[in-house]
Protein backbone atom coordinates (compact mmCIF):
# COMPACT_ATOMS: atom_id res chain seq x y z
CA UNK A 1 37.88 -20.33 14.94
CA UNK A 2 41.20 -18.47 15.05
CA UNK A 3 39.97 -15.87 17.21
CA UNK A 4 38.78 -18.85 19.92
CA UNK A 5 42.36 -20.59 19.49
CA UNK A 6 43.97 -17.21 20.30
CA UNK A 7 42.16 -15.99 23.35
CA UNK A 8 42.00 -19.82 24.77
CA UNK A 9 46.20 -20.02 25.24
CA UNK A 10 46.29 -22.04 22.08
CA UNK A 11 44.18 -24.66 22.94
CA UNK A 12 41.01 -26.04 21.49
CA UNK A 13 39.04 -27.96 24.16
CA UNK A 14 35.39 -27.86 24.93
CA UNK A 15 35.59 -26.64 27.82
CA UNK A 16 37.55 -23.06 26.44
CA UNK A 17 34.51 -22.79 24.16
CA UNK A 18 32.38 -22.74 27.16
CA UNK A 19 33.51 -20.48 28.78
CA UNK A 20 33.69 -18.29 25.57
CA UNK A 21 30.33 -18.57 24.64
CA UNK A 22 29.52 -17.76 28.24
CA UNK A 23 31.35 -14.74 28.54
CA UNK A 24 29.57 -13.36 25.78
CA UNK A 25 26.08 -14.94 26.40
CA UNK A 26 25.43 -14.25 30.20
CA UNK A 27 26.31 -10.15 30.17
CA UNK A 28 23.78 -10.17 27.18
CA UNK A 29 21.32 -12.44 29.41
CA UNK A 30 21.72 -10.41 32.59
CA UNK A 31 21.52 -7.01 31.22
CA UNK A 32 18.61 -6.49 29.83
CA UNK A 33 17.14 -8.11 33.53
CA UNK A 34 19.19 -5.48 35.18
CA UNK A 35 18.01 -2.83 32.91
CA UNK A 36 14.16 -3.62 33.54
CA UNK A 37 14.47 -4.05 37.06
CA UNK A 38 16.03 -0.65 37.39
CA UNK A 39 14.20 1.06 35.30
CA UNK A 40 10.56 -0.46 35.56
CA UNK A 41 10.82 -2.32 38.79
CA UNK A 42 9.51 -5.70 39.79
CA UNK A 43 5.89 -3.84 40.48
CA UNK A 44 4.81 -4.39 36.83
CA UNK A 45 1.29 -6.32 36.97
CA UNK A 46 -0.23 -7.34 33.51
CA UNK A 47 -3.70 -7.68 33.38
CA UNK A 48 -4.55 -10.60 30.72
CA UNK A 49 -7.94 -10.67 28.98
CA UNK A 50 -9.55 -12.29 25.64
CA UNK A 51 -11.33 -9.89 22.89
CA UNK A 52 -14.55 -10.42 20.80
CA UNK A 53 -12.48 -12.26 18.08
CA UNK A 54 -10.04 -14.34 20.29
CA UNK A 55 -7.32 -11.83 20.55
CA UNK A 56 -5.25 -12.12 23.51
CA UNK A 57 -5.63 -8.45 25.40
CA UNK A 58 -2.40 -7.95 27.68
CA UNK A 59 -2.17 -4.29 29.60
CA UNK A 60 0.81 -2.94 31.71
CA UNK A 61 0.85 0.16 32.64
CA UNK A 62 3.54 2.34 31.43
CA UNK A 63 6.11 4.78 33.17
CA UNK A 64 8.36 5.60 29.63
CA UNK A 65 7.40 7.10 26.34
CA UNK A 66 7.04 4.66 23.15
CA UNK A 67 6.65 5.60 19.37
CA UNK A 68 4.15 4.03 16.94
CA UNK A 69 5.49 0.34 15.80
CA UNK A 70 7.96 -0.17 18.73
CA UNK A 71 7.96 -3.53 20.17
CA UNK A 72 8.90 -4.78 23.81
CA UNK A 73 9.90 -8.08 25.36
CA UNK A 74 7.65 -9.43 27.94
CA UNK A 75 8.79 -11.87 30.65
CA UNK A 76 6.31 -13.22 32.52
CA UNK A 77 7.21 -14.25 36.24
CA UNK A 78 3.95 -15.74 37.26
CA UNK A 79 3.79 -18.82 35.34
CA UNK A 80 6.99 -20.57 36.73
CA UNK A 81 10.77 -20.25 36.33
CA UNK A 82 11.05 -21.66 32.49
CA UNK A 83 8.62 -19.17 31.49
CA UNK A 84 10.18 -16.92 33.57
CA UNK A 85 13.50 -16.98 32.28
CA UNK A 86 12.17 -16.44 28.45
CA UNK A 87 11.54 -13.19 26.78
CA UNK A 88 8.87 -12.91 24.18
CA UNK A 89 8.18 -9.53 21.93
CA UNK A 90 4.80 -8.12 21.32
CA UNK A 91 4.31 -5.20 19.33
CA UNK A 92 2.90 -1.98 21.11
CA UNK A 93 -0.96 -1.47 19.99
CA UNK A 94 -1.59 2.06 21.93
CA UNK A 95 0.02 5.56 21.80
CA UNK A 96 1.53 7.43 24.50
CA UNK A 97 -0.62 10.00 26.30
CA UNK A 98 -0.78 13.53 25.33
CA UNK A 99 -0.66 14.50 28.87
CA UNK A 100 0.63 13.55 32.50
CA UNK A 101 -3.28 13.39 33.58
CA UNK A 102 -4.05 10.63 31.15
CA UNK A 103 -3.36 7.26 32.17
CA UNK A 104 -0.42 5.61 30.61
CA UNK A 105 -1.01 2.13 29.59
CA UNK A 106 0.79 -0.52 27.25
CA UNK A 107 -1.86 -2.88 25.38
CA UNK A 108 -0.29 -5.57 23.26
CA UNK A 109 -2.90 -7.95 20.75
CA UNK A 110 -1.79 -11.51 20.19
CA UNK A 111 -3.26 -13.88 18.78
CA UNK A 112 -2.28 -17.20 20.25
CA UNK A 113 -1.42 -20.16 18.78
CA UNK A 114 0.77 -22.40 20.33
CA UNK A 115 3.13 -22.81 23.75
CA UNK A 116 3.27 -19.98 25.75
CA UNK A 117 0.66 -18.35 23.41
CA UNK A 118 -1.40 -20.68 24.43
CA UNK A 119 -0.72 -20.29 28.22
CA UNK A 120 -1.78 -16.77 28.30
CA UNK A 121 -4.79 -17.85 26.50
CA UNK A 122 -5.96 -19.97 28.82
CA UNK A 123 -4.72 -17.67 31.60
CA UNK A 124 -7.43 -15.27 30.41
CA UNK A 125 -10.32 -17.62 29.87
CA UNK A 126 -10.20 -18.49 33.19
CA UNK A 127 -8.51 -16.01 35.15
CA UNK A 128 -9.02 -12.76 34.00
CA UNK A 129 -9.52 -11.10 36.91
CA UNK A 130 -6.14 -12.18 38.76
CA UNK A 131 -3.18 -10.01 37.05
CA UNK A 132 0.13 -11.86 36.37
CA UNK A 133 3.81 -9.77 37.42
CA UNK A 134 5.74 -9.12 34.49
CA UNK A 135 9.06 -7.34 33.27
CA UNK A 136 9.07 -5.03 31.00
CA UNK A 137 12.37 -4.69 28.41
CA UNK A 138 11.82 -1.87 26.16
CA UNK A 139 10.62 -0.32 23.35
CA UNK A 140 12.91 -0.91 20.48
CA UNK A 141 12.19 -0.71 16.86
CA UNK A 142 9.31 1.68 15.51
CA UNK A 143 8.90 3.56 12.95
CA UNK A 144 10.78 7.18 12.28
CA UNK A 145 9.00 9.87 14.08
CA UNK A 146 10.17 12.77 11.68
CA UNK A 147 8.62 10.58 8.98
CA UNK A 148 5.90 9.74 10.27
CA UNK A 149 5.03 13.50 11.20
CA UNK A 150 6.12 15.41 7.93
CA UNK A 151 3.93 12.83 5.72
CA UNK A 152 1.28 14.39 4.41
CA UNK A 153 -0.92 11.55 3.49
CA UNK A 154 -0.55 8.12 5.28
CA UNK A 155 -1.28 4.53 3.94
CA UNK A 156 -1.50 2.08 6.65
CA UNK A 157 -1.60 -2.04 5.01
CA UNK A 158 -2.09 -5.15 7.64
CA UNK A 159 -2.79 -8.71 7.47
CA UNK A 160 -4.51 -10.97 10.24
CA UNK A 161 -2.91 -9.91 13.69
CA UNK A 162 -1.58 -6.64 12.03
CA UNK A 163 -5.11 -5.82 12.98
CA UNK A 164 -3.82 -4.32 16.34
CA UNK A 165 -0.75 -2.45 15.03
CA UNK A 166 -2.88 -0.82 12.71
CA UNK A 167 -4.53 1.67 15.73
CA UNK A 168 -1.40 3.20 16.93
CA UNK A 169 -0.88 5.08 13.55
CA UNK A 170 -4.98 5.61 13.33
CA UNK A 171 -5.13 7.20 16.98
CA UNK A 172 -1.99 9.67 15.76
CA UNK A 173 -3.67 10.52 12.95
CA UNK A 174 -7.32 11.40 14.41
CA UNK A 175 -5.34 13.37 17.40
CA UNK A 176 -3.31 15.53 14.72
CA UNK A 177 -6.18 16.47 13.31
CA UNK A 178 -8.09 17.01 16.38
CA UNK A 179 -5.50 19.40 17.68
CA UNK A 180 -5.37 21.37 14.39
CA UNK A 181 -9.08 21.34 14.45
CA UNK A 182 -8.84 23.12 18.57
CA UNK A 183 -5.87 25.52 17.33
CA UNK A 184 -8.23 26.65 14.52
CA UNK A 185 -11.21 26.81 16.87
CA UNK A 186 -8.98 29.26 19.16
CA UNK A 187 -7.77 31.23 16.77
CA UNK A 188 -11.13 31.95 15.30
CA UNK A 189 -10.73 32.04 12.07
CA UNK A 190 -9.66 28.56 9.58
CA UNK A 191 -6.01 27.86 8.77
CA UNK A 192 -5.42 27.45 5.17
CA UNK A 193 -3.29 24.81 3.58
CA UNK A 194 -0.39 27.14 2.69
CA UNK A 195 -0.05 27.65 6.25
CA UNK A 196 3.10 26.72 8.08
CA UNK A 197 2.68 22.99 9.49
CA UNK A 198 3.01 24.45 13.08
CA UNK A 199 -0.42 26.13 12.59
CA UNK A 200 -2.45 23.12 10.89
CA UNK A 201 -2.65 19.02 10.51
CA UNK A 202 0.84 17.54 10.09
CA UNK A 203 -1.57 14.82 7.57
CA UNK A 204 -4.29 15.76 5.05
CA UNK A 205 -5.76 12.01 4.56
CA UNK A 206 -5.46 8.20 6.18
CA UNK A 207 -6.19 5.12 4.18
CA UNK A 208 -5.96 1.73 6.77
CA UNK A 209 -6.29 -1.31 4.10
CA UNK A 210 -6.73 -4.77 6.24
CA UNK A 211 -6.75 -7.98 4.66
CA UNK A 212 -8.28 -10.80 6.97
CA UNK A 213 -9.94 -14.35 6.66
CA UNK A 214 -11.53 -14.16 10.30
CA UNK A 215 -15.03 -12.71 10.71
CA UNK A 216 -14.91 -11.99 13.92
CA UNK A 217 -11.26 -9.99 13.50
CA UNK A 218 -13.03 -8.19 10.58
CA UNK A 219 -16.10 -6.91 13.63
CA UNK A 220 -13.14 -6.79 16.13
CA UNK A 221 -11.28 -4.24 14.00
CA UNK A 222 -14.34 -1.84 12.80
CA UNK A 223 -15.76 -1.61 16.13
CA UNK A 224 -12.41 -0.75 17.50
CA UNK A 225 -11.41 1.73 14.84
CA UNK A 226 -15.06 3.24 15.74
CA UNK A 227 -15.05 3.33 19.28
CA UNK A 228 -11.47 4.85 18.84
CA UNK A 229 -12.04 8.29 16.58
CA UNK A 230 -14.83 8.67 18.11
CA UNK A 231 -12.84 9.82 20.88
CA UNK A 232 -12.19 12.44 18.85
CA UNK A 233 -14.20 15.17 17.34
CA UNK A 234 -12.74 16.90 15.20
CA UNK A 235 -13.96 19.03 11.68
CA UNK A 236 -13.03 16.77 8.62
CA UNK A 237 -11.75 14.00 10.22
CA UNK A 238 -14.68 11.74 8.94
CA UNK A 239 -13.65 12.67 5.67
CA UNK A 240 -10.20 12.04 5.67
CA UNK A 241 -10.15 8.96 7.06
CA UNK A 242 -10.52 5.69 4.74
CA UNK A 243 -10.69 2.03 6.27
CA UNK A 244 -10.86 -0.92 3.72
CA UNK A 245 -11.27 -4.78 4.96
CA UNK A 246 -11.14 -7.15 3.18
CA UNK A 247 -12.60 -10.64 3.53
CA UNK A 248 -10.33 -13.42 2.21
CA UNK A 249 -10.96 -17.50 2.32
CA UNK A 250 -13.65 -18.27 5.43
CA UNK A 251 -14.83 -14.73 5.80
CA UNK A 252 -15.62 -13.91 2.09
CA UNK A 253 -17.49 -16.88 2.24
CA UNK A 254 -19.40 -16.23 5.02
CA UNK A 255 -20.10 -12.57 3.69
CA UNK A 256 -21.26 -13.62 0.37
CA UNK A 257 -23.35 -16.24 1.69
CA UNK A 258 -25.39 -13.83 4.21
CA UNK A 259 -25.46 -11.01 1.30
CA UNK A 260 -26.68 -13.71 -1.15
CA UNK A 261 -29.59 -14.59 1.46
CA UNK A 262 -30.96 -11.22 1.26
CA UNK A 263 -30.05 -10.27 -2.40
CA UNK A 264 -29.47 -12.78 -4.61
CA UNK A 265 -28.21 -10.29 -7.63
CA UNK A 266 -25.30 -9.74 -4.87
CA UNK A 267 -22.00 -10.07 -6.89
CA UNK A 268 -18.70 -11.18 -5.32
CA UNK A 269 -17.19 -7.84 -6.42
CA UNK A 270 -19.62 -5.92 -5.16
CA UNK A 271 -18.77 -3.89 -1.90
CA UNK A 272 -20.74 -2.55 1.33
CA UNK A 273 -20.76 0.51 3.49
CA UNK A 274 -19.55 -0.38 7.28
CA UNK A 275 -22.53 0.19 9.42
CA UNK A 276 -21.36 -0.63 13.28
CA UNK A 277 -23.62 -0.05 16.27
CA UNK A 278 -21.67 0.96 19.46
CA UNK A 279 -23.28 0.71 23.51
CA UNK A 280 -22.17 3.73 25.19
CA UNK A 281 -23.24 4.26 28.28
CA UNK A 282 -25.54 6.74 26.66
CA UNK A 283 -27.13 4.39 25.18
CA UNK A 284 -26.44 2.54 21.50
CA UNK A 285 -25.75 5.06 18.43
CA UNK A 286 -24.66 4.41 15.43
CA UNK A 287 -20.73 5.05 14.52
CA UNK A 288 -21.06 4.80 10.52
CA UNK A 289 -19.97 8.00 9.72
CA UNK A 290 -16.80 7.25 12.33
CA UNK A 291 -15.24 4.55 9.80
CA UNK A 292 -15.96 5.68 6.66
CA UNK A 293 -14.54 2.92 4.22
CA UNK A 294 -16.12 -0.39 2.63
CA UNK A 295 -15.88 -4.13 2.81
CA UNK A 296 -14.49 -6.10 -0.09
CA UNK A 297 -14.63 -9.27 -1.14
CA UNK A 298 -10.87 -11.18 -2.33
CA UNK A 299 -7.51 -10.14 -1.83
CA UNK A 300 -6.35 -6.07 -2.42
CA UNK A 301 -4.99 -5.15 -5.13
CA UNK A 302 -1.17 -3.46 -3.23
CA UNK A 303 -0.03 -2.27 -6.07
CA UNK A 304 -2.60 -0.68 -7.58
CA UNK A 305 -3.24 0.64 -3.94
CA UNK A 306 0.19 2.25 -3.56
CA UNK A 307 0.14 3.73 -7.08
CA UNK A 308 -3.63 5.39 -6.62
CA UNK A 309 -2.06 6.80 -3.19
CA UNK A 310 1.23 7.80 -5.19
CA UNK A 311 -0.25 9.40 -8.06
CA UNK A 312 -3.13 11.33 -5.46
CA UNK A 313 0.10 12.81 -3.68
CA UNK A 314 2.18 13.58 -6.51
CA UNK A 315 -0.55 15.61 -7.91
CA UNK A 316 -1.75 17.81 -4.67
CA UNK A 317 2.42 17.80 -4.42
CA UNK A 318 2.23 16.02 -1.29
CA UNK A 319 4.24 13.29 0.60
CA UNK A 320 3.33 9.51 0.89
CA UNK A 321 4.24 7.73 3.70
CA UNK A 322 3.58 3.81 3.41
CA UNK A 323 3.76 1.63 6.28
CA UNK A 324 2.81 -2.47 6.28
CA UNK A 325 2.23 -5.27 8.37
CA UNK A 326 1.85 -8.64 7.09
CA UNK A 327 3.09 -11.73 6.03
CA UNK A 328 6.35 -11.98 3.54
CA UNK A 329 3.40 -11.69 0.27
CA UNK A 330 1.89 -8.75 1.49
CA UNK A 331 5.07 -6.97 2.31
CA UNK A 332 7.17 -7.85 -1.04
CA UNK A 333 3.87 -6.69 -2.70
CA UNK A 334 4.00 -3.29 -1.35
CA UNK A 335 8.10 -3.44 -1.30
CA UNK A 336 7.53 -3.56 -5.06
CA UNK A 337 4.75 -1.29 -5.62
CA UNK A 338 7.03 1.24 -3.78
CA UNK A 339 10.07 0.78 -5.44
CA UNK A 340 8.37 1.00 -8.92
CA UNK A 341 6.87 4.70 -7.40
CA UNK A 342 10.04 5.55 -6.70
CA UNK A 343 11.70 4.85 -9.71
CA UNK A 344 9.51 7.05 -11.50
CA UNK A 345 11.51 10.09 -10.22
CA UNK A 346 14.52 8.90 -12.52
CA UNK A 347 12.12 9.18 -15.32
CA UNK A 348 11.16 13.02 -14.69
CA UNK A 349 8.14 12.58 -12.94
CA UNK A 350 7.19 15.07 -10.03
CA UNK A 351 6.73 12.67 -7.72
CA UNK A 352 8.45 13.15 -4.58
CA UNK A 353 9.29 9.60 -3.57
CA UNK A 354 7.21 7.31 -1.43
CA UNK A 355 8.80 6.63 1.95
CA UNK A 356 8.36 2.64 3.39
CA UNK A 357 8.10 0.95 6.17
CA UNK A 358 8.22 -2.47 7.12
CA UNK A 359 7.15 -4.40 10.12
CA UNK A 360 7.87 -8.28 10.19
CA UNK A 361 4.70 -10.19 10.42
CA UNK A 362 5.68 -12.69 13.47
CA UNK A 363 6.19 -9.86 15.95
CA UNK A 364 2.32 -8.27 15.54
């Protein structure tokens, strides 16, 4: 109030506190337009599409580098000016390419709900095929490469739509490996653990936990996770990798009902190998051994999650890296779980302290 007084020649009238708040709103309005038109043109075309489970499939292609958890805002020029003039984040659900030769593409997962959700939605149903200019602002946010690279074992925990920012940090993990696994191979002879990190995998395991009470999200997801390492092969990659779902409300239901109609001994705690069947253009294989990991019924259990992974690290004297997507339960659940690893070192254990990160539910 004092500061508006003094900078408005000592008089308080609405119109001074107009043009105050426009002074500082507009520059903050215009640059970021100024920024993406430089920077990423007005060429941008997003092509819209709708997955198996009803996610809303956006890809742009991409002239800048991005980091695993970064987030952009979108603004959409094709539906009007209203639309137009608002920006709306999405977080990033692909990694950057290795190389200049592979194609460089931004693919965002929403699932819509209502308003302009809801447009896109609709967009795609019936006009999938007509791409829709956009402007790019971004990336901001992600998560801290160093951190991300020195961890040693990686625990990955999503809710509902966190289904899609789950693959970023599954894709880095399978292409560490996979390029450890080809420096090996050239070499000639293995790399052992003691090894410097420069000559073997940056991670030594990956556990994805997803919690979900949609079906089709739970088929959505394990296809996707299988179609996706199985881009690469690499030597113990099936074994290092973990992927847990679990069905909560509507799809535990559904699950126990069609276990129960072929064994009625089935138990609600009882769990089930993922068996997914993928059409390649070679024809359909199976990609069980790409996701190994099991289906349970109910809610996890993050705590005792986090402390398994803890205690597993702490004794091959490795780091833990935890990273989680979800709504505000989920995430003060693992906040907690964290914090009570981490207090542990001010007791004398040899833990080495779990490293967090959080992503906020809305924006995934």
């Amino acid at each position: 109030m004092v500061t508006f007084f003094w900078h408005c020649d000592h008089t308080l009238t609405s119109w001074h506190y107009f043009v105050a708040t426009a002074a500082v709103y507009v520059p903050c309005f215009v640059y970021p337009w100024l920024r993406s038109v430089f920077e990423y043109k007005w060429t941008q075309k997003a092509h819209i599409s709708v997955e198996d489970n009803g996610f809303t499939r956006i890809t742009i292609p991409a002239t800048f580098h991005w980091t695993q958890g970064q987030h952009c805002f979108l603004r959409f020029t094709g539906f009007g000016i209203l639309p137009a003039l608002s920006a709306h984040p999405f977080t990033i659900c692909s990694s950057p390419p290795r190389s200049r030769d592979e194609p460089s593409q931004l693919v965002f997962y929403i699932r819509h709900q209502g308003g302009f959700t809801a447009k896109l939605y609709q967009h795609a149903l019936l006009k999938s095929d007509v791409p829709i200019p956009v402007v790019v602002d971004g990336p901001y946010g992600g998560v801290n490469p160093s951190r991300l690279w020195d961890a040693d074992r990686l625990l990955v925990i999503a809710g509902g739509s966190g289904a899609g920012w789950c693959l970023p940090f599954i894709e880095h993990f399978a292409r560490s490996v996979s390029t450890a696994s080809d420096e090996e191979q050239a070499n000639g002879e293995p790399v052992e653990k003691s090894a410097p990190r420069s000559l073997r995998s940056r991670h030594t395991s990956l556990r994805v936990v997803l919690a979900t009470r949609d079906t089709t999200s739970r088929l959505w997801f394990e296809r996707t996770v299988a179609e996706l390492l199985a881009k690469f092969a690499a030597a113990g990659l099936s074994s290092a990798v973990r992927v847990q779902v679990y069905l909560t409300g509507e799809a535990a239901e559904v699950a126990n009902l069609s276990t129960n109609a072929t064994d009625p001994a089935h138990s609600a705690a009882s769990t089930s190998s993922n068996e997914i069947i993928i059409e390649t253009a070679k024809g359909v294989e199976s990609a069980a051994a790409a996701v190994p990991g099991k289906e349970f019924e109910g809610r996890p259990q993050l705590p005792e999650i986090v402390q398994e992974e803890a205690a597993q690290a702490a004794e091959a004297e490795e780091s833990l890296s935890v990273y989680v997507c979800g709504p505000d339960t989920m995430q003060n659940d693992v906040r907690n779980a964290v914090a009570a690893e981490n207090l542990k070192i001010l007791g004398g254990s040899e833990s080495g302290g779990v490293y967090l990160h959080s992503e906020h539910f809305s924006w995934a």
